[in-house]
N, C-alpha and C. Protein backbone atom coordinates (compact mmCIF):
# COMPACT_ATOMS: atom_id res chain seq x y z
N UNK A 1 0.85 -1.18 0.00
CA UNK A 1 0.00 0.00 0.00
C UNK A 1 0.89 1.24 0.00
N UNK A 2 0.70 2.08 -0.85
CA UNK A 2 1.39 3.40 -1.31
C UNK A 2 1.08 4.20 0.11
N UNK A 3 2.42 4.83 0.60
CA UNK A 3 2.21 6.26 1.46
C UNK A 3 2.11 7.32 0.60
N UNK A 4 0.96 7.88 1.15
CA UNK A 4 0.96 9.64 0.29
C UNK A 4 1.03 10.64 1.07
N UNK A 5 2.36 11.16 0.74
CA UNK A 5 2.98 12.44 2.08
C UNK A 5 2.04 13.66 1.04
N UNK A 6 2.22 14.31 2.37
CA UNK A 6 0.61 15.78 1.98
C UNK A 6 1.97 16.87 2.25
N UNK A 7 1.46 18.11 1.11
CA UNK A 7 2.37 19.08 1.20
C UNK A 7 2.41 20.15 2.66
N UNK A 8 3.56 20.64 2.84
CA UNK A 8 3.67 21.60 4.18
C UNK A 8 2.01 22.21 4.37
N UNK A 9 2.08 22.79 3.46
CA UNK A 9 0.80 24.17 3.33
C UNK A 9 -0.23 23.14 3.82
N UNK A 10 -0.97 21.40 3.63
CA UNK A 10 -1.57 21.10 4.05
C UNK A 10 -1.65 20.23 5.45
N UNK A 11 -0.47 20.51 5.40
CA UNK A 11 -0.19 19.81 7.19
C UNK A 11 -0.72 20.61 8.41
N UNK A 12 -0.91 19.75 9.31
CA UNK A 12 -1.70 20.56 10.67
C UNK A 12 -1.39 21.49 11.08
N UNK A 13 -2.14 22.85 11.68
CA UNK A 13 -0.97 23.73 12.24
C UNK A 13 0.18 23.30 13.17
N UNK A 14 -0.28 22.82 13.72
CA UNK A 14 0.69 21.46 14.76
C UNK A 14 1.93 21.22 14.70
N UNK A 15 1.84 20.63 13.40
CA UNK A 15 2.88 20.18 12.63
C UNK A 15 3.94 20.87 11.86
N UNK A 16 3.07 21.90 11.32
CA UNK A 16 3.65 23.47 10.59
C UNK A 16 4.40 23.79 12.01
N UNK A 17 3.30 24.26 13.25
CA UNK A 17 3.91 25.25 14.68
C UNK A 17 5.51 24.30 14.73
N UNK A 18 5.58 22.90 14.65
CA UNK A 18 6.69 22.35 15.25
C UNK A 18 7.38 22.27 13.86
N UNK A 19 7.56 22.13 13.01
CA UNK A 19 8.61 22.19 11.89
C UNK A 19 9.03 23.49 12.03
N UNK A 20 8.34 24.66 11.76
CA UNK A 20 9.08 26.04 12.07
C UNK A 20 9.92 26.25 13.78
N UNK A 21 9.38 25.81 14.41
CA UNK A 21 10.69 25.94 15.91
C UNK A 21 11.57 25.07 15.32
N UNK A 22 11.63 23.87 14.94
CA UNK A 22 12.84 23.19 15.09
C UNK A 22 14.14 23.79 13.85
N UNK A 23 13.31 24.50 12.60
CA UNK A 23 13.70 25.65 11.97
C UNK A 23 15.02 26.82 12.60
N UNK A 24 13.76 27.27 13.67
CA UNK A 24 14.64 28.43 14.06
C UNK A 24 15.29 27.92 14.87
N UNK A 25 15.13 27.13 15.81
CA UNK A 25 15.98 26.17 16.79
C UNK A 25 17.86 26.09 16.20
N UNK A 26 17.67 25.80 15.02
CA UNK A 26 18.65 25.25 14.63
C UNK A 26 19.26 26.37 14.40
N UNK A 27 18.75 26.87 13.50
CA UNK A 27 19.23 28.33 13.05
C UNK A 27 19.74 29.61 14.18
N UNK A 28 18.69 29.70 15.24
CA UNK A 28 18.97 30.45 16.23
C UNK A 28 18.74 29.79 17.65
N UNK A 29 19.77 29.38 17.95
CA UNK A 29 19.07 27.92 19.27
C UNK A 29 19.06 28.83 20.56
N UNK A 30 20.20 30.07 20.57
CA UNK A 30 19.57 30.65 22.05
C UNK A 30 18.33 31.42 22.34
N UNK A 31 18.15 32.05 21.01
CA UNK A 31 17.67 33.28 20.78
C UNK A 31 15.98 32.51 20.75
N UNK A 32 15.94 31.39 19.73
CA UNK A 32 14.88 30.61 20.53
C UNK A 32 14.84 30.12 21.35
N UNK A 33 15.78 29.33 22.08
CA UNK A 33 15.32 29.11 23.53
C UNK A 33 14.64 29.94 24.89
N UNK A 34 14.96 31.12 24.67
CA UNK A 34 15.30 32.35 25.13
C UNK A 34 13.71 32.98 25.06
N UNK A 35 13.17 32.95 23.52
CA UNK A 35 11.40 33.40 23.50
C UNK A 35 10.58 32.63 24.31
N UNK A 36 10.96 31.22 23.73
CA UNK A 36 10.01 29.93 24.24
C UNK A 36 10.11 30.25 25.58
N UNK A 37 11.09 30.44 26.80
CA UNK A 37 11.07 30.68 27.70
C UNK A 37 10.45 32.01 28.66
N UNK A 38 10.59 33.14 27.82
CA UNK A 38 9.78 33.97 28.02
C UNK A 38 8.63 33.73 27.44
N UNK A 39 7.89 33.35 26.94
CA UNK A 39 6.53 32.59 26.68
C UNK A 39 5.98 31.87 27.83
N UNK A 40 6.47 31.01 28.25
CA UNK A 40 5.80 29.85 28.87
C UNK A 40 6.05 30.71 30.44
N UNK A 41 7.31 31.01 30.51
CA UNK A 41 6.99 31.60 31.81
C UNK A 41 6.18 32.45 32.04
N UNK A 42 6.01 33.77 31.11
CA UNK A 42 4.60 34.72 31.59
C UNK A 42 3.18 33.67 31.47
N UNK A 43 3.24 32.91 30.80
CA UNK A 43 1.73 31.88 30.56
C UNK A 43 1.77 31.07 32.43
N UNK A 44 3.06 30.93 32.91
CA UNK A 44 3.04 30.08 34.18
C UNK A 44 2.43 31.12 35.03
N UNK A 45 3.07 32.29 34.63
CA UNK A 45 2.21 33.46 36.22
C UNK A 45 1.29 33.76 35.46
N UNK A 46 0.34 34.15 34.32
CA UNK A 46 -0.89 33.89 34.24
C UNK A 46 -1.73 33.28 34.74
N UNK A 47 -1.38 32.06 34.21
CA UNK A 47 -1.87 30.44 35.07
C UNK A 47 -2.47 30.93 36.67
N UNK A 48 -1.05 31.51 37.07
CA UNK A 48 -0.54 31.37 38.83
C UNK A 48 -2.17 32.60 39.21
N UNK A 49 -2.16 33.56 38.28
CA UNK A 49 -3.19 34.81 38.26
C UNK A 49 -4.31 34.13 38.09
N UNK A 50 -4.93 33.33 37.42
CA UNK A 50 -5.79 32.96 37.03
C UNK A 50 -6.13 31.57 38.15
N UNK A 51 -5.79 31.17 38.84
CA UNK A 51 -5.94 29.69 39.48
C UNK A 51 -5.94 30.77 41.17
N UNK A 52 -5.63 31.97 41.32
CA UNK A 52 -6.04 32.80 42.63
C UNK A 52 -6.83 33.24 42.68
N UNK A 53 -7.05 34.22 40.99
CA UNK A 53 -8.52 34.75 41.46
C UNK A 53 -9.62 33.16 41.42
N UNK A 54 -9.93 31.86 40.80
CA UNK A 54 -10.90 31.43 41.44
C UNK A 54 -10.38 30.51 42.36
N UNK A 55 -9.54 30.66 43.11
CA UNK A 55 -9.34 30.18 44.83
C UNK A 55 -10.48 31.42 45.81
N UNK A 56 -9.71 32.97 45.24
CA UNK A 56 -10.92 33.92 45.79
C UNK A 56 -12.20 33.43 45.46
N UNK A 57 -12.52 33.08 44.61
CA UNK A 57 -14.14 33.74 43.98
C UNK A 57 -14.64 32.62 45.12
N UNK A 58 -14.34 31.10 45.07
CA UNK A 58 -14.72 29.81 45.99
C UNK A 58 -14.75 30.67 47.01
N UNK A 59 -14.15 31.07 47.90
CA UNK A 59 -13.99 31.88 49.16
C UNK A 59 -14.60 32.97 49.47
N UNK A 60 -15.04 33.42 48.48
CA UNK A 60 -16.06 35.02 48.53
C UNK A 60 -15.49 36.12 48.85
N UNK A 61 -13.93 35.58 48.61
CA UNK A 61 -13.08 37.15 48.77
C UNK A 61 -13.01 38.07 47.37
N UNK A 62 -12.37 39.14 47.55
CA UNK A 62 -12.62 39.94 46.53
C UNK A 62 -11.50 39.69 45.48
N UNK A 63 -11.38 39.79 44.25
CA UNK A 63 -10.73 39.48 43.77
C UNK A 63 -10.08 40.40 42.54
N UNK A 64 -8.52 40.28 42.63
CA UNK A 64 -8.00 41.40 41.98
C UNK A 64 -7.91 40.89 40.05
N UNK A 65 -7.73 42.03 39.77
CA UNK A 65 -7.49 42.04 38.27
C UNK A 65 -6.33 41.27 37.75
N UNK A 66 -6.18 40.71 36.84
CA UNK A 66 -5.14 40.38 36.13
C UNK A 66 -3.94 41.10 36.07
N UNK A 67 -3.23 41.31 36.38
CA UNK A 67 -1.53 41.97 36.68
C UNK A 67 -0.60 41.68 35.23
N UNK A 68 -1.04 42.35 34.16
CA UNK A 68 -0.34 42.03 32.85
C UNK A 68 1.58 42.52 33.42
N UNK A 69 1.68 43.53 34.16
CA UNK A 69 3.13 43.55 34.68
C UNK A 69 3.95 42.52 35.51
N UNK A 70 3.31 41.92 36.06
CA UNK A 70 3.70 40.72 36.44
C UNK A 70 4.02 39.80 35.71
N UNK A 71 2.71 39.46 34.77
CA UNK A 71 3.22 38.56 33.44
C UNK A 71 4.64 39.07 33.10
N UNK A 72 4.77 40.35 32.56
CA UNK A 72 5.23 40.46 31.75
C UNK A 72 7.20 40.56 32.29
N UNK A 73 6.98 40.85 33.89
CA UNK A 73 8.20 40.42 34.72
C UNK A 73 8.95 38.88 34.39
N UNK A 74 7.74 37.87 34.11
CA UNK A 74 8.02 36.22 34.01
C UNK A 74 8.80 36.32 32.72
N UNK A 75 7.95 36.97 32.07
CA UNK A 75 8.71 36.67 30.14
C UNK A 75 10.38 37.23 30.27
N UNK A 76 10.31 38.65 30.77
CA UNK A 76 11.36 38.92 31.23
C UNK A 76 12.32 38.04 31.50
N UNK A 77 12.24 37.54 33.01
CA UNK A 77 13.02 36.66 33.00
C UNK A 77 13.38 35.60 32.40
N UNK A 78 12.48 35.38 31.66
CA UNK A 78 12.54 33.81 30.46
C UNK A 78 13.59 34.29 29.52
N UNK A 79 13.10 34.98 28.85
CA UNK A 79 13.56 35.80 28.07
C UNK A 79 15.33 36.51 28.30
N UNK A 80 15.79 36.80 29.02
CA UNK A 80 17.17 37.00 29.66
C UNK A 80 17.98 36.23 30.40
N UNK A 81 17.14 35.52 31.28
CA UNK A 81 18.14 34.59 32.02
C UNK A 81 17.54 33.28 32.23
N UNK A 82 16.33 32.51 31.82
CA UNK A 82 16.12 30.61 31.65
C UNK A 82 16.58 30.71 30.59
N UNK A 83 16.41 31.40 29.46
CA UNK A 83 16.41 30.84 28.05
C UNK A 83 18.05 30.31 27.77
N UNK A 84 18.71 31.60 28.12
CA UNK A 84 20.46 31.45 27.85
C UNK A 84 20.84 30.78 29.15
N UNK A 85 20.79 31.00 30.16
CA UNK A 85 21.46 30.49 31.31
C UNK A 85 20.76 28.49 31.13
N UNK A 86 19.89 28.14 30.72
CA UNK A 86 19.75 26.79 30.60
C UNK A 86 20.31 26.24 29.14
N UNK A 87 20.59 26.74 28.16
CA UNK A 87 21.22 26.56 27.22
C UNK A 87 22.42 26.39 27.44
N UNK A 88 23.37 27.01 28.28
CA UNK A 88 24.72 26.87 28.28
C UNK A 88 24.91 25.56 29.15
N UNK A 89 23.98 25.48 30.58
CA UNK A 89 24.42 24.71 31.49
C UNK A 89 24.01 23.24 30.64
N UNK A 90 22.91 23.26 30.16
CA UNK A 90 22.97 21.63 29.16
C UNK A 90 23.76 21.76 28.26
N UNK A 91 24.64 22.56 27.80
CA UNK A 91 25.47 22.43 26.71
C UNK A 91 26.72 21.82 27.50
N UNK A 92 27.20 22.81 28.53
CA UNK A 92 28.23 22.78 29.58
C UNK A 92 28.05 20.95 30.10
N UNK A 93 26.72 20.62 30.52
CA UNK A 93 26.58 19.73 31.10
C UNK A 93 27.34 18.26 30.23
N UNK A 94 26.89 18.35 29.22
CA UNK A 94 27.73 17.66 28.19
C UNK A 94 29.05 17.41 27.76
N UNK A 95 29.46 19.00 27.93
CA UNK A 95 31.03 18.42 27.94
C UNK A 95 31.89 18.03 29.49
N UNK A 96 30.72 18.46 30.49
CA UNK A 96 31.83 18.23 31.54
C UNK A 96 31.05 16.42 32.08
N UNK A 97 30.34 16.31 31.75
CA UNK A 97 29.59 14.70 32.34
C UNK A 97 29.21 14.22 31.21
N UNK A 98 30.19 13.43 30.07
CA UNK A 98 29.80 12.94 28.61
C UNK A 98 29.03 11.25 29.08
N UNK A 99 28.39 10.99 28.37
CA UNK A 99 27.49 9.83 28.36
C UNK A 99 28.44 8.55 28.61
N UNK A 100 30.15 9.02 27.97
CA UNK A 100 30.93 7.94 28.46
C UNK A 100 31.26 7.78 29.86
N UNK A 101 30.62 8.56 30.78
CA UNK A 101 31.35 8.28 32.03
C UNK A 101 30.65 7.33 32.78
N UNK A 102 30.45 6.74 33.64
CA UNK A 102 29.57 5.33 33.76
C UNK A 102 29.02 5.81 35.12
N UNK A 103 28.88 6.88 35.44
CA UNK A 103 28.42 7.44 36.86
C UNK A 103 27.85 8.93 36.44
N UNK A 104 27.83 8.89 34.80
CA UNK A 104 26.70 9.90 34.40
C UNK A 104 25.56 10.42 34.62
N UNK A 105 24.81 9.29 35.26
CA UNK A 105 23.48 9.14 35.07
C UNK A 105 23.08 10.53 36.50
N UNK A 106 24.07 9.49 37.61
CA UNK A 106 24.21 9.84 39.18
C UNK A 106 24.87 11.33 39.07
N UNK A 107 25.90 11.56 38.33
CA UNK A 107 27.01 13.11 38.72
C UNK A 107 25.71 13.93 38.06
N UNK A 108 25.10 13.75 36.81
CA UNK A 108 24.44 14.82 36.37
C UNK A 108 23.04 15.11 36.95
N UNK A 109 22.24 14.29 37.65
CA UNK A 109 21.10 14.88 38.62
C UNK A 109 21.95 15.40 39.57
N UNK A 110 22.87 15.17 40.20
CA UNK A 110 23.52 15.64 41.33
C UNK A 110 23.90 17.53 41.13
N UNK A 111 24.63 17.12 40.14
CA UNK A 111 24.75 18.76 39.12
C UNK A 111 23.95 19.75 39.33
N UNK A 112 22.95 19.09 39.09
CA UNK A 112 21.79 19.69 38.11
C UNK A 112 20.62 20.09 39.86
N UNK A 113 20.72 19.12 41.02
CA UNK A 113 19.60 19.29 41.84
C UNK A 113 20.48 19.87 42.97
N UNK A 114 21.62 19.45 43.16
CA UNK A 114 22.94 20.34 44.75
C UNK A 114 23.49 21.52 43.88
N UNK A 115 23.43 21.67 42.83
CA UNK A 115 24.44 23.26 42.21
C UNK A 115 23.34 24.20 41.75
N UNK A 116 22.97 23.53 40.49
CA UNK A 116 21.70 24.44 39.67
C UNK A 116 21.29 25.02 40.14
N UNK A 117 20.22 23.96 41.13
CA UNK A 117 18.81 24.31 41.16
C UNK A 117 18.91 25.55 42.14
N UNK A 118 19.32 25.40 43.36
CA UNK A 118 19.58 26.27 44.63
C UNK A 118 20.08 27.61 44.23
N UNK A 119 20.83 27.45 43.10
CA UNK A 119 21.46 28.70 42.55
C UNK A 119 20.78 29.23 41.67
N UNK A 120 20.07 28.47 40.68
CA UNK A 120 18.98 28.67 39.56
C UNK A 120 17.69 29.82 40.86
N UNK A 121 17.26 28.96 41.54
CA UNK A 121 16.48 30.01 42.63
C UNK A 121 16.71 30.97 43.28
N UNK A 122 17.74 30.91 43.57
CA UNK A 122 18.59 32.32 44.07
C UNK A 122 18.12 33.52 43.11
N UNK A 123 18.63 32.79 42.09
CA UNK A 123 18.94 34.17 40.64
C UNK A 123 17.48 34.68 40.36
N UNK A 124 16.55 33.81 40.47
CA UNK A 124 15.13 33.61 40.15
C UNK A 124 14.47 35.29 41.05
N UNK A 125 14.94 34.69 42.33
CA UNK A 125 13.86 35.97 43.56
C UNK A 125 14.93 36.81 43.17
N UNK A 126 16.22 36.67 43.50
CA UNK A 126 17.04 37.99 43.07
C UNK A 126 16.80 38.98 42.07
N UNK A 127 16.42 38.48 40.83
CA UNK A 127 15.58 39.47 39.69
C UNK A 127 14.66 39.68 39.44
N UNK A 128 13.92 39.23 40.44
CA UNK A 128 11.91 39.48 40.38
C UNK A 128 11.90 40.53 41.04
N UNK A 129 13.13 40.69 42.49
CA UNK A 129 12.99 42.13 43.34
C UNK A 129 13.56 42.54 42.40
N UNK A 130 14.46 42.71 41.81
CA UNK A 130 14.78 44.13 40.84
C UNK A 130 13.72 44.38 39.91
N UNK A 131 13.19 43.85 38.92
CA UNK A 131 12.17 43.65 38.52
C UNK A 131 10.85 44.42 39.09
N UNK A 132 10.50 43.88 40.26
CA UNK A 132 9.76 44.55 41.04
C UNK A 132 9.83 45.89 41.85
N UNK A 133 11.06 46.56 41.67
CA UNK A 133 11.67 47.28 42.10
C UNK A 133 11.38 47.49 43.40
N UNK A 134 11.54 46.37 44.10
CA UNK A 134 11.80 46.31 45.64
C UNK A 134 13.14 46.06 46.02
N UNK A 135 13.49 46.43 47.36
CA UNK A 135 14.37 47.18 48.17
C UNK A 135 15.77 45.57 48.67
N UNK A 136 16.48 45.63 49.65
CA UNK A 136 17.51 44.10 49.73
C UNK A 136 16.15 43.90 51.26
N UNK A 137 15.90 44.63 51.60
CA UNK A 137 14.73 44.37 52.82
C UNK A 137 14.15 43.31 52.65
N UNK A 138 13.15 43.95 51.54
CA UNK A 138 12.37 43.04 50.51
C UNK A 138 12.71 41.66 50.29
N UNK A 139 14.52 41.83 49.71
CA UNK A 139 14.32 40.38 49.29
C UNK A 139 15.03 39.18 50.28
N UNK A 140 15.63 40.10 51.33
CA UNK A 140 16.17 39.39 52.79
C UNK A 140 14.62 38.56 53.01
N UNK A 141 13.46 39.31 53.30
CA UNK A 141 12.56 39.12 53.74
C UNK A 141 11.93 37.14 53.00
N UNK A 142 11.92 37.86 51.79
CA UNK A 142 10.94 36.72 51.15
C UNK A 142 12.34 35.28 50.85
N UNK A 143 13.34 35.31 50.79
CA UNK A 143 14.32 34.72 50.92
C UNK A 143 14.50 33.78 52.52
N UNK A 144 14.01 34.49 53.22
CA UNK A 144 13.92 34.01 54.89
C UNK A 144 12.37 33.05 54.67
N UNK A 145 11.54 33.89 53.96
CA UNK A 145 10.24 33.33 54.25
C UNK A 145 10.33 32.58 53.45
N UNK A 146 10.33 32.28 51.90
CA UNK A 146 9.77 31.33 51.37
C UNK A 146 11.45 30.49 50.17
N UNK A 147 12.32 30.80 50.97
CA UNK A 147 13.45 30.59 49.85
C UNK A 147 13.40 28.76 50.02
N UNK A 148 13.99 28.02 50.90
CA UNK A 148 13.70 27.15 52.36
C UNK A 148 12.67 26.22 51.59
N UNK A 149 11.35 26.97 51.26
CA UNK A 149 10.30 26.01 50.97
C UNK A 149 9.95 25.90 49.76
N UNK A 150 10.61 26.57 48.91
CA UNK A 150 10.71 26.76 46.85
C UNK A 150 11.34 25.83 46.85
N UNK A 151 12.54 25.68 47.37
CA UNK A 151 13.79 24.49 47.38
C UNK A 151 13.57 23.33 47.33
N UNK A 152 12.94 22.98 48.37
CA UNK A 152 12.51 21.59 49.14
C UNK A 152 11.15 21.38 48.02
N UNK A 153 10.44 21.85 47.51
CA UNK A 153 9.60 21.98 46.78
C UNK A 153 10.01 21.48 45.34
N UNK A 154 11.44 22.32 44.94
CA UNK A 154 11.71 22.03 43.62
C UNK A 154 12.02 20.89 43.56
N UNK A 155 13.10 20.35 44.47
CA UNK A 155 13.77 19.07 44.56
C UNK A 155 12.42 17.61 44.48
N UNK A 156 11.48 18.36 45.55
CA UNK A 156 10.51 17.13 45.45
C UNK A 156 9.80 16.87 43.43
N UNK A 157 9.23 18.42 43.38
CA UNK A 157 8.64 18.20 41.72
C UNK A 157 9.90 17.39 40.74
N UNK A 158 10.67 18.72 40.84
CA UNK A 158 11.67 18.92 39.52
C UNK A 158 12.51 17.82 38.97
N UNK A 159 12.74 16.59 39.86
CA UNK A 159 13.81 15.39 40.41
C UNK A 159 13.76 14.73 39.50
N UNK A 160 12.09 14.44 39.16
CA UNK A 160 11.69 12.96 38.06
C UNK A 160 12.32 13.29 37.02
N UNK A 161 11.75 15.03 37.17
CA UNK A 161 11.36 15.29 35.56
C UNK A 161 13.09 15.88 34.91
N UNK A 162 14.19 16.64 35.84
CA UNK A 162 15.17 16.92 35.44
C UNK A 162 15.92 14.82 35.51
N UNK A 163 16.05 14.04 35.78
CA UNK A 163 16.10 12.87 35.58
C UNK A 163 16.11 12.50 34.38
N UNK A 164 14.53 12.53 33.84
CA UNK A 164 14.47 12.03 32.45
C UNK A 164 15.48 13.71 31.60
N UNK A 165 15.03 14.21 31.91
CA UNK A 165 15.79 15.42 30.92
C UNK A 165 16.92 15.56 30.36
N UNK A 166 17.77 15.45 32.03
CA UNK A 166 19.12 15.48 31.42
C UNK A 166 19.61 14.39 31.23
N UNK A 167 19.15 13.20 30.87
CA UNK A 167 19.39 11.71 30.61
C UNK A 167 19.33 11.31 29.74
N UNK A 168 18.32 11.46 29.47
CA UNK A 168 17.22 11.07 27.90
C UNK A 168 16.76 12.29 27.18
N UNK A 169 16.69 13.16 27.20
CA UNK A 169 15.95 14.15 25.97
C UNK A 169 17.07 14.80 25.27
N UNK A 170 17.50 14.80 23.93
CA UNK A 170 18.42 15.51 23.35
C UNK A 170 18.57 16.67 24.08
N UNK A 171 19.84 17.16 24.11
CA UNK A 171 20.48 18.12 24.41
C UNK A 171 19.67 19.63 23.82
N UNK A 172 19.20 19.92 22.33
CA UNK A 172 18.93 20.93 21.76
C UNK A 172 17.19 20.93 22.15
N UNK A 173 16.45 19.86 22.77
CA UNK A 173 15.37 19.92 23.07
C UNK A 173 15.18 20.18 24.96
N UNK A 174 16.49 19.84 25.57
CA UNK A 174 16.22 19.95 27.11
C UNK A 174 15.64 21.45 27.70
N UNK A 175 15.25 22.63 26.90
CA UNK A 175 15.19 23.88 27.80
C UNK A 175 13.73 23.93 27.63
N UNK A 176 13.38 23.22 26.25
CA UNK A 176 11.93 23.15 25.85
C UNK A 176 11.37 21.96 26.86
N UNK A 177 11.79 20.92 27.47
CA UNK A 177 11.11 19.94 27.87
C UNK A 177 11.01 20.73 29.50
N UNK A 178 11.88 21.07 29.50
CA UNK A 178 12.08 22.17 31.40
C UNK A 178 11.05 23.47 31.33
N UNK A 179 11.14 23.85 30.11
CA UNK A 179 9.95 25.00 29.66
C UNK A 179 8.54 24.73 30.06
N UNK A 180 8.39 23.17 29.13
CA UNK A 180 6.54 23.05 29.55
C UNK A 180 6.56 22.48 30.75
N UNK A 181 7.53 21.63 31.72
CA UNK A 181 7.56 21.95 33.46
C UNK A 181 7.42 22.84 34.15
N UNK A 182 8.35 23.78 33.53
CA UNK A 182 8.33 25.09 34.36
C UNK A 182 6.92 25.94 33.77
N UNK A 183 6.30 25.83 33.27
CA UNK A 183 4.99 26.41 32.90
C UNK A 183 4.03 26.33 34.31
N UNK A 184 3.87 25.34 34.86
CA UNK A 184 3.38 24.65 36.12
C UNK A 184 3.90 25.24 37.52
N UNK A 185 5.74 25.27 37.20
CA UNK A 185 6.60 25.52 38.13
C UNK A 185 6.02 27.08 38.56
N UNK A 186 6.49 27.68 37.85
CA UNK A 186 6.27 29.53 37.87
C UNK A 186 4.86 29.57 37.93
N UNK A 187 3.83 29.07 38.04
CA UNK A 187 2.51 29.22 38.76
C UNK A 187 2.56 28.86 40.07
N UNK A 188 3.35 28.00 40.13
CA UNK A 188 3.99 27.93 42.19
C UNK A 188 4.95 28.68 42.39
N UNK A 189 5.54 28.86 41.88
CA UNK A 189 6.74 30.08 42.55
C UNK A 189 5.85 31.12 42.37
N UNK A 190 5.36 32.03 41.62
CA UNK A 190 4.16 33.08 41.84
C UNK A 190 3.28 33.01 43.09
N UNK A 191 3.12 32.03 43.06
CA UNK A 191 2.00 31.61 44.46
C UNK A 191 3.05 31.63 45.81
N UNK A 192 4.12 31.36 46.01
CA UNK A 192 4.32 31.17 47.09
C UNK A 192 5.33 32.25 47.47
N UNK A 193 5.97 33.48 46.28
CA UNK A 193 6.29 34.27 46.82
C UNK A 193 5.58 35.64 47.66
N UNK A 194 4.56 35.71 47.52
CA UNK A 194 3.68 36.28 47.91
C UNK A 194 3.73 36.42 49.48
């Protein structure tokens, strides 16, 4: 039985949406990594906006407006520092823990959950107060209050899923597979810096 391949123009948008990233991917791999990340992160504090006000509405409290500056703080950061700063460290990660080492599996969650992550969060509240243009008060404060429990938090979510990631998912696809995680993620970090 004959296969009959169908031209671009009639393929799904789907299919079109993912042939054009892997396009620019190639062509521009930080610079896309870098959008996609500012994308998904303002969509995660959306999310985070949208899943409070109906926690209020259930509760009969009053409930605030949509905070497009906030969003637009998340993309920010996607956009400047997940997009490039996770591009290098899976690039980095590769040459310093190559698949030949036979304790790969173990050094690179280790990497990735005792160095990264703790530091990845650091950088995270550190530029939301600038961002937010709040004060070192400010970020002494929410660093005391909720730094402690983002952590212990990430390690519990993030573990499986950086596991399969940096294990198994090509290298030029790992910021995108941490992207639609962190979509979820940054609707809890929104929520719990508060």
């Amino acid at each position: 039985m004959p296969v009959e391949s169908l031209p671009v123009r009639d393929a799904s948008i789907h299919f079109r949406l993912l042939q054009q990233y892997l396009i620019l991917l190639k062509k521009y791999p930080i610079l896309t990594k870098s959008v996609t990340s500012g994308l998904l992160s303002a969509l995660g504090n959306l999310l985070s906006q949208i899943l409070e006000a109906r926690k209020k509405i259930k509760s009969g409290a009053p409930v605030s407006e949509i905070d497009p500056a906030a969003a637009a703080r998340y993309a920010t950061f996607g956009v400047f520092i997940t997009g490039p700063v996770s591009h290098f460290f899976y690039q980095l990660m590769e040459v310093w823990l190559p698949t030949t080492d036979p304790l790969c599996i173990v050094k690179r969650l280790l990497l990735d959950r005792l160095i990264f992550a703790p530091g990845f969060l650091l950088i995270f509240y550190f530029v939301m107060n600038i961002l937010e243009a709040k004060g070192w008060r400010d970020f002494e404060s929410k660093m005391r209050g909720s730094y402690w429990t983002a952590l212990k938090m990430n390690w519990k979510v993030w573990t499986p899923f950086q596991f399969v990631n940096i294990n198994f998912v090509p290298v030029q696809f790992r910021v995108l597979f941490a992207n639609m995680v962190a979509l979820f993620w940054y609707a809890y970090l929104a929520s719990v810096r508060k």
